[in-house]
PDB file of N, CA and C in Angstrom:
ATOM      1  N   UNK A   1       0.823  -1.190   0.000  1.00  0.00           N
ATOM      2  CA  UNK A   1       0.000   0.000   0.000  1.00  0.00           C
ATOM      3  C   UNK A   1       0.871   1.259   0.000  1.00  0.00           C
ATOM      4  N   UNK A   2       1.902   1.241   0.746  1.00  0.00           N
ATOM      5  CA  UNK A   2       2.613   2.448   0.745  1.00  0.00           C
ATOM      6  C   UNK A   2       3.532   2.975  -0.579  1.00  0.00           C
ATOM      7  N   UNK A   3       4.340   1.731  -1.388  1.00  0.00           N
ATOM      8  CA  UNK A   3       4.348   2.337  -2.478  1.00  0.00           C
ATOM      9  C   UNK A   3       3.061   2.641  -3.979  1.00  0.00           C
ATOM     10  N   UNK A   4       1.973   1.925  -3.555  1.00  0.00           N
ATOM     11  CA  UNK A   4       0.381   2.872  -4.797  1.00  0.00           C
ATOM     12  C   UNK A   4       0.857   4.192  -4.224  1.00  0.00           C
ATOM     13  N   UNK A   5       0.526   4.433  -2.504  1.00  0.00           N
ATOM     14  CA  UNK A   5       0.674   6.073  -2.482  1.00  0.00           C
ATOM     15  C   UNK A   5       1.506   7.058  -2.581  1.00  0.00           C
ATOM     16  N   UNK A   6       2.686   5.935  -2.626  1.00  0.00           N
ATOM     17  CA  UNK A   6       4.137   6.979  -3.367  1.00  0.00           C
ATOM     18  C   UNK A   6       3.945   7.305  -4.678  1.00  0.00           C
ATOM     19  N   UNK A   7       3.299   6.839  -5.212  1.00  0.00           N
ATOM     20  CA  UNK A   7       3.076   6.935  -6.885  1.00  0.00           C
ATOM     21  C   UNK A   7       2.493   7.638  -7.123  1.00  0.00           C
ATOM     22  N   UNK A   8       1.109   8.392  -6.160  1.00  0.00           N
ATOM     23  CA  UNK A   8       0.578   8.961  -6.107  1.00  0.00           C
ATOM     24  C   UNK A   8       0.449  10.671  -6.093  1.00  0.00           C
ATOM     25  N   UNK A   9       0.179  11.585  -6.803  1.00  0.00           N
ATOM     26  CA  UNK A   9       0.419  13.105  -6.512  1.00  0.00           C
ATOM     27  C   UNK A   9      -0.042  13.483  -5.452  1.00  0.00           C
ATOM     28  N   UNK A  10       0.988  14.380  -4.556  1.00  0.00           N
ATOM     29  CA  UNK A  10       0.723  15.168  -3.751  1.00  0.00           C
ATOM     30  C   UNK A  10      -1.428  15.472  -3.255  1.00  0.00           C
ATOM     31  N   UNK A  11      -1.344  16.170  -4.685  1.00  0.00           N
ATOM     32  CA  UNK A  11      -2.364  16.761  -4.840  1.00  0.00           C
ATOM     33  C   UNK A  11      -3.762  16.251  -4.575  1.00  0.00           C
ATOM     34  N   UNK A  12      -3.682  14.498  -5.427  1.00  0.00           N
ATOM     35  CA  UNK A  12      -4.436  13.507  -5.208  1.00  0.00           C
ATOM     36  C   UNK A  12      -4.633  13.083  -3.826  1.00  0.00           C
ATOM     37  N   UNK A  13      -3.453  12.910  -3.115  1.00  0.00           N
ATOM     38  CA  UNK A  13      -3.175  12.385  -1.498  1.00  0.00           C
ATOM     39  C   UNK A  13      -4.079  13.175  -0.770  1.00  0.00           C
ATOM     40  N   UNK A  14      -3.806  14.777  -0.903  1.00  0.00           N
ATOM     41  CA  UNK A  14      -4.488  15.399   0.396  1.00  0.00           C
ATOM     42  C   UNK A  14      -6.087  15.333  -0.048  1.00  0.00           C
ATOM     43  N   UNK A  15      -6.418  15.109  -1.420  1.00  0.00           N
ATOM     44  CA  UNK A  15      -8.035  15.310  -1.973  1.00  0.00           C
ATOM     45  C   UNK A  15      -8.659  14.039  -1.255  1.00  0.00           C
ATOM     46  N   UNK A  16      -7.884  12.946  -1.410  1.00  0.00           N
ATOM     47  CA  UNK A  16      -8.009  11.542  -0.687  1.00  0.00           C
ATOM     48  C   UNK A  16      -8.596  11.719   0.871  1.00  0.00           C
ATOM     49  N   UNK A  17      -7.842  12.469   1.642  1.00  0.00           N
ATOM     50  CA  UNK A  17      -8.040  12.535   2.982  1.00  0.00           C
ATOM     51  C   UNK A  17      -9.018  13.608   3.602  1.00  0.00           C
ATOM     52  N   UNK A  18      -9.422  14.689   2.708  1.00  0.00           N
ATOM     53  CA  UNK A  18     -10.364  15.421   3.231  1.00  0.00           C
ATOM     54  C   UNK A  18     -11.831  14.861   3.641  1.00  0.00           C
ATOM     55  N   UNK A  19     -12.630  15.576   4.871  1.00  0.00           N
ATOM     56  CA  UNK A  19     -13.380  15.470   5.301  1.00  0.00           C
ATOM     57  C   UNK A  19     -14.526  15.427   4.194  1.00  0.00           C
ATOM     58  N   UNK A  20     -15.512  14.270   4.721  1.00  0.00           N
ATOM     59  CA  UNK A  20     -16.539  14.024   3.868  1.00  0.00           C
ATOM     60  C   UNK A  20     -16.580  12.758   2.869  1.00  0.00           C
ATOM     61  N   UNK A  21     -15.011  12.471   2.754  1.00  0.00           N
ATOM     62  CA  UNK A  21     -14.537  11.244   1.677  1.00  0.00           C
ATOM     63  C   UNK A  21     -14.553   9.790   2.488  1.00  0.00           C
ATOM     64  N   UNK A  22     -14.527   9.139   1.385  1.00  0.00           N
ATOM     65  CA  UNK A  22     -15.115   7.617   2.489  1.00  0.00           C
ATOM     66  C   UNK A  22     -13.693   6.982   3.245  1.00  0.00           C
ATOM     67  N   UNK A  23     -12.446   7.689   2.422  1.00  0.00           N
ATOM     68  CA  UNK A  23     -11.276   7.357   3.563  1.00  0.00           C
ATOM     69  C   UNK A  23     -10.641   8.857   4.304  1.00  0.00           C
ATOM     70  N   UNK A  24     -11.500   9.235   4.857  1.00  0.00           N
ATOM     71  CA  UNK A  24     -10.692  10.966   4.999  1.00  0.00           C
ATOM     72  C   UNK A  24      -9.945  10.640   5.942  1.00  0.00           C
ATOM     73  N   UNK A  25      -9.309  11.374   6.540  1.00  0.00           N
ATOM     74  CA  UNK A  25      -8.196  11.634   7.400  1.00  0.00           C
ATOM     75  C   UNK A  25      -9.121  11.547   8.568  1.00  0.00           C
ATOM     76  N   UNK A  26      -9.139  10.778   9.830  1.00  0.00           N
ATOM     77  CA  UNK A  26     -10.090  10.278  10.842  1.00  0.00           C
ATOM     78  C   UNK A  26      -8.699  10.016  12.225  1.00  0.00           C
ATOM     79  N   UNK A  27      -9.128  11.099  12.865  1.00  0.00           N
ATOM     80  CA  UNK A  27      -7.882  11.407  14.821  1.00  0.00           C
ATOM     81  C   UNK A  27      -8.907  11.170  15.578  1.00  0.00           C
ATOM     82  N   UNK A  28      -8.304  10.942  16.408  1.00  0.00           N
ATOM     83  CA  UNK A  28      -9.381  10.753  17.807  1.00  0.00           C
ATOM     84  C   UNK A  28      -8.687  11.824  18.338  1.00  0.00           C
ATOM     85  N   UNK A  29      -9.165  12.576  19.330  1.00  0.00           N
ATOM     86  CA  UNK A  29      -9.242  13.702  19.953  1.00  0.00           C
ATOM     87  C   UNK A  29      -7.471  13.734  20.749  1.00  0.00           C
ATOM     88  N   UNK A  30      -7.078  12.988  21.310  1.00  0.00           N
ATOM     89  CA  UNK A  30      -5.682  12.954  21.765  1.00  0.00           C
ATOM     90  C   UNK A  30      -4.628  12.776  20.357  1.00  0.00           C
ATOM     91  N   UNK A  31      -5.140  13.038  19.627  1.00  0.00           N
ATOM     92  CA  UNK A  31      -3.948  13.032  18.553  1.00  0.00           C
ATOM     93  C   UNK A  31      -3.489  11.614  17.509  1.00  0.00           C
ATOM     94  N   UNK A  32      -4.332  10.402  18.153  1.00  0.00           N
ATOM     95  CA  UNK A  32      -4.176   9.151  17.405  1.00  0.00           C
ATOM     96  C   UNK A  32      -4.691   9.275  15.686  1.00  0.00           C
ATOM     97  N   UNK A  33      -3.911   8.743  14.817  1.00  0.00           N
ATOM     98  CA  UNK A  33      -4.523   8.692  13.183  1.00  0.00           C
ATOM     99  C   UNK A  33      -5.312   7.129  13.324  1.00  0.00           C
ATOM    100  N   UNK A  34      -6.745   6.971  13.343  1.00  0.00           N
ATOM    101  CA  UNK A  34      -7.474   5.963  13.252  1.00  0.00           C
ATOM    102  C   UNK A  34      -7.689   5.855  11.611  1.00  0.00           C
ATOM    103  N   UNK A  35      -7.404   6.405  10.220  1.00  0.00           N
ATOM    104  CA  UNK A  35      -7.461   6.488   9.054  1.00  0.00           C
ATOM    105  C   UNK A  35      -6.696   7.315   8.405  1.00  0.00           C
ATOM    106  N   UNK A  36      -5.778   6.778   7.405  1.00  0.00           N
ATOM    107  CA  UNK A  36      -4.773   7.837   6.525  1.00  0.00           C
ATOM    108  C   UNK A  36      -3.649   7.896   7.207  1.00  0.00           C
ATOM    109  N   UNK A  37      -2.858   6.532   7.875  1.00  0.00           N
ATOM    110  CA  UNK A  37      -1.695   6.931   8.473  1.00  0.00           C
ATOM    111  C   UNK A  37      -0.518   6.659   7.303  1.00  0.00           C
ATOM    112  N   UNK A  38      -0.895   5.985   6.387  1.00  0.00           N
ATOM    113  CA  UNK A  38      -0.052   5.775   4.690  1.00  0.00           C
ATOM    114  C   UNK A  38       0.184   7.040   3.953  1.00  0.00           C
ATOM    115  N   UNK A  39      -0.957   7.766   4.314  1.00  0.00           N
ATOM    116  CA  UNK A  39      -1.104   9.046   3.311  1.00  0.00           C
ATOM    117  C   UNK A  39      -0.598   9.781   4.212  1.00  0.00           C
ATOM    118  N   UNK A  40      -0.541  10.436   5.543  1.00  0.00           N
ATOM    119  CA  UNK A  40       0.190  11.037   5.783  1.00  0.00           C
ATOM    120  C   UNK A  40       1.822  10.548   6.037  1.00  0.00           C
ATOM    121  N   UNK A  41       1.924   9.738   6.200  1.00  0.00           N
ATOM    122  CA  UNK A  41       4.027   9.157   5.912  1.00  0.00           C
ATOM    123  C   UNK A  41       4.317   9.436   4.690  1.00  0.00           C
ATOM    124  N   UNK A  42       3.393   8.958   4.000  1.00  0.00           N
ATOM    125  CA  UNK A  42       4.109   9.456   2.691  1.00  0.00           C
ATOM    126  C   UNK A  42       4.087  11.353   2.207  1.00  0.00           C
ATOM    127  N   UNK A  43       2.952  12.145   2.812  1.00  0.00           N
ATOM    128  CA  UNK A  43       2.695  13.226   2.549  1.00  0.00           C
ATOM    129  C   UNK A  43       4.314  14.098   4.104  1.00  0.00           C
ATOM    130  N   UNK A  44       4.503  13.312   4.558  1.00  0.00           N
ATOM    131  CA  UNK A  44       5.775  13.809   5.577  1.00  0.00           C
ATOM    132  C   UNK A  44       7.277  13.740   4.895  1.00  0.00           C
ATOM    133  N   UNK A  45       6.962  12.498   4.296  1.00  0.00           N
ATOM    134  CA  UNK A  45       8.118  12.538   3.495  1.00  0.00           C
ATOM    135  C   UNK A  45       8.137  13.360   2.605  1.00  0.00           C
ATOM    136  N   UNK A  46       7.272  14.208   1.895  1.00  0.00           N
ATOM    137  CA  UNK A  46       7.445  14.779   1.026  1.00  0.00           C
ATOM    138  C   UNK A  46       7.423  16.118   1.544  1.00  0.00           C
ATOM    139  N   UNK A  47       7.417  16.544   2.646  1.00  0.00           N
ATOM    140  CA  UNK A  47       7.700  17.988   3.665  1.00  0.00           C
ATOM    141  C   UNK A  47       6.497  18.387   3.685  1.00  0.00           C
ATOM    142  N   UNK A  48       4.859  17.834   3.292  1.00  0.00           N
ATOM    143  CA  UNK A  48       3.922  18.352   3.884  1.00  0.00           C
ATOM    144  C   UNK A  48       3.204  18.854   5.376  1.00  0.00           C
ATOM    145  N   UNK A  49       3.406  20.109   6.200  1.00  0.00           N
ATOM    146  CA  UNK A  49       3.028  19.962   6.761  1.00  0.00           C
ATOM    147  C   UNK A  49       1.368  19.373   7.048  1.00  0.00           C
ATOM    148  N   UNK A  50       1.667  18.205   7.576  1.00  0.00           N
ATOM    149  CA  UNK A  50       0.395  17.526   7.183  1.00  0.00           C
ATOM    150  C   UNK A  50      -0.533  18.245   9.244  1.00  0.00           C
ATOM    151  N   UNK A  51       0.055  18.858   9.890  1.00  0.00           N
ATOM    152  CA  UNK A  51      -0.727  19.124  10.847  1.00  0.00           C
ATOM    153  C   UNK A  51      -1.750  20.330  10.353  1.00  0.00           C
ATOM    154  N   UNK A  52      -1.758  20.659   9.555  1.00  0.00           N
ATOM    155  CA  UNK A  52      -2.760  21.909   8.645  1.00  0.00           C
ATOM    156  C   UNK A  52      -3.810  21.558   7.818  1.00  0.00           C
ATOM    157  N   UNK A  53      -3.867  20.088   7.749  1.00  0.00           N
ATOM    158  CA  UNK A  53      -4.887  19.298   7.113  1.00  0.00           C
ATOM    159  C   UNK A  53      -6.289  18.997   7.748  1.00  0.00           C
ATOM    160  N   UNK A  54      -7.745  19.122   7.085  1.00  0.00           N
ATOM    161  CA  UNK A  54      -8.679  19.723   7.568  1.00  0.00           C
ATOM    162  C   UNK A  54      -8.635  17.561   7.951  1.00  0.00           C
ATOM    163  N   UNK A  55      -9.328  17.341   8.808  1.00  0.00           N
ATOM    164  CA  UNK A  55      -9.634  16.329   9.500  1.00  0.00           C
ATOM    165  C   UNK A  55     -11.258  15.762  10.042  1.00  0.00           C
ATOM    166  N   UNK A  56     -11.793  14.678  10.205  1.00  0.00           N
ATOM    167  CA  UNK A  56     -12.900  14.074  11.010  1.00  0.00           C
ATOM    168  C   UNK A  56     -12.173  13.626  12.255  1.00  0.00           C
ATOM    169  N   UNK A  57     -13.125  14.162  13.272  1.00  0.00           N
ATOM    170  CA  UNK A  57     -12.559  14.107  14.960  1.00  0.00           C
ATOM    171  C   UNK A  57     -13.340  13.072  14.587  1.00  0.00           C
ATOM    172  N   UNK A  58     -12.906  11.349  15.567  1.00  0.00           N
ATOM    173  CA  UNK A  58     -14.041  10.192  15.511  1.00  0.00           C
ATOM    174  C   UNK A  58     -13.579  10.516  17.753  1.00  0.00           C
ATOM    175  N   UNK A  59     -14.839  10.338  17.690  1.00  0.00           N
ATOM    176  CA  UNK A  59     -14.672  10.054  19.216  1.00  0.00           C
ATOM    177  C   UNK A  59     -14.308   8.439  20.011  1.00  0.00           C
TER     178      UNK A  59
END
């Protein structure tokens, strides 16, 4: 899985994880990634600050 999302554009990655999408980017309130922990390693490696990324709080 981690190299599809290396292959993947930037651009595509963060559209992937926004709120509302059936894999968005999903933290639980203390800071855990419960969804998108591929997309963001790979979006770190590439110097995204990925803490600026809009998110679903799951309780």
């Amino acid at each position: 899985m981690l190299e599809y999302w290396r292959r993947q554009s930037t651009a595509t990655i963060v559209e992937s994880l926004q709120p509302g999408r059936v894999e968005s980017l999903q933290v639980k309130p203390d800071g855990r990634i419960m969804n998108g922990n591929t997309r963001i390693k790979v979006l770190e490696e590439r110097g995204v600050d990925v803490n600026r990324l809009p998110l679903d709080l799951t309780p």
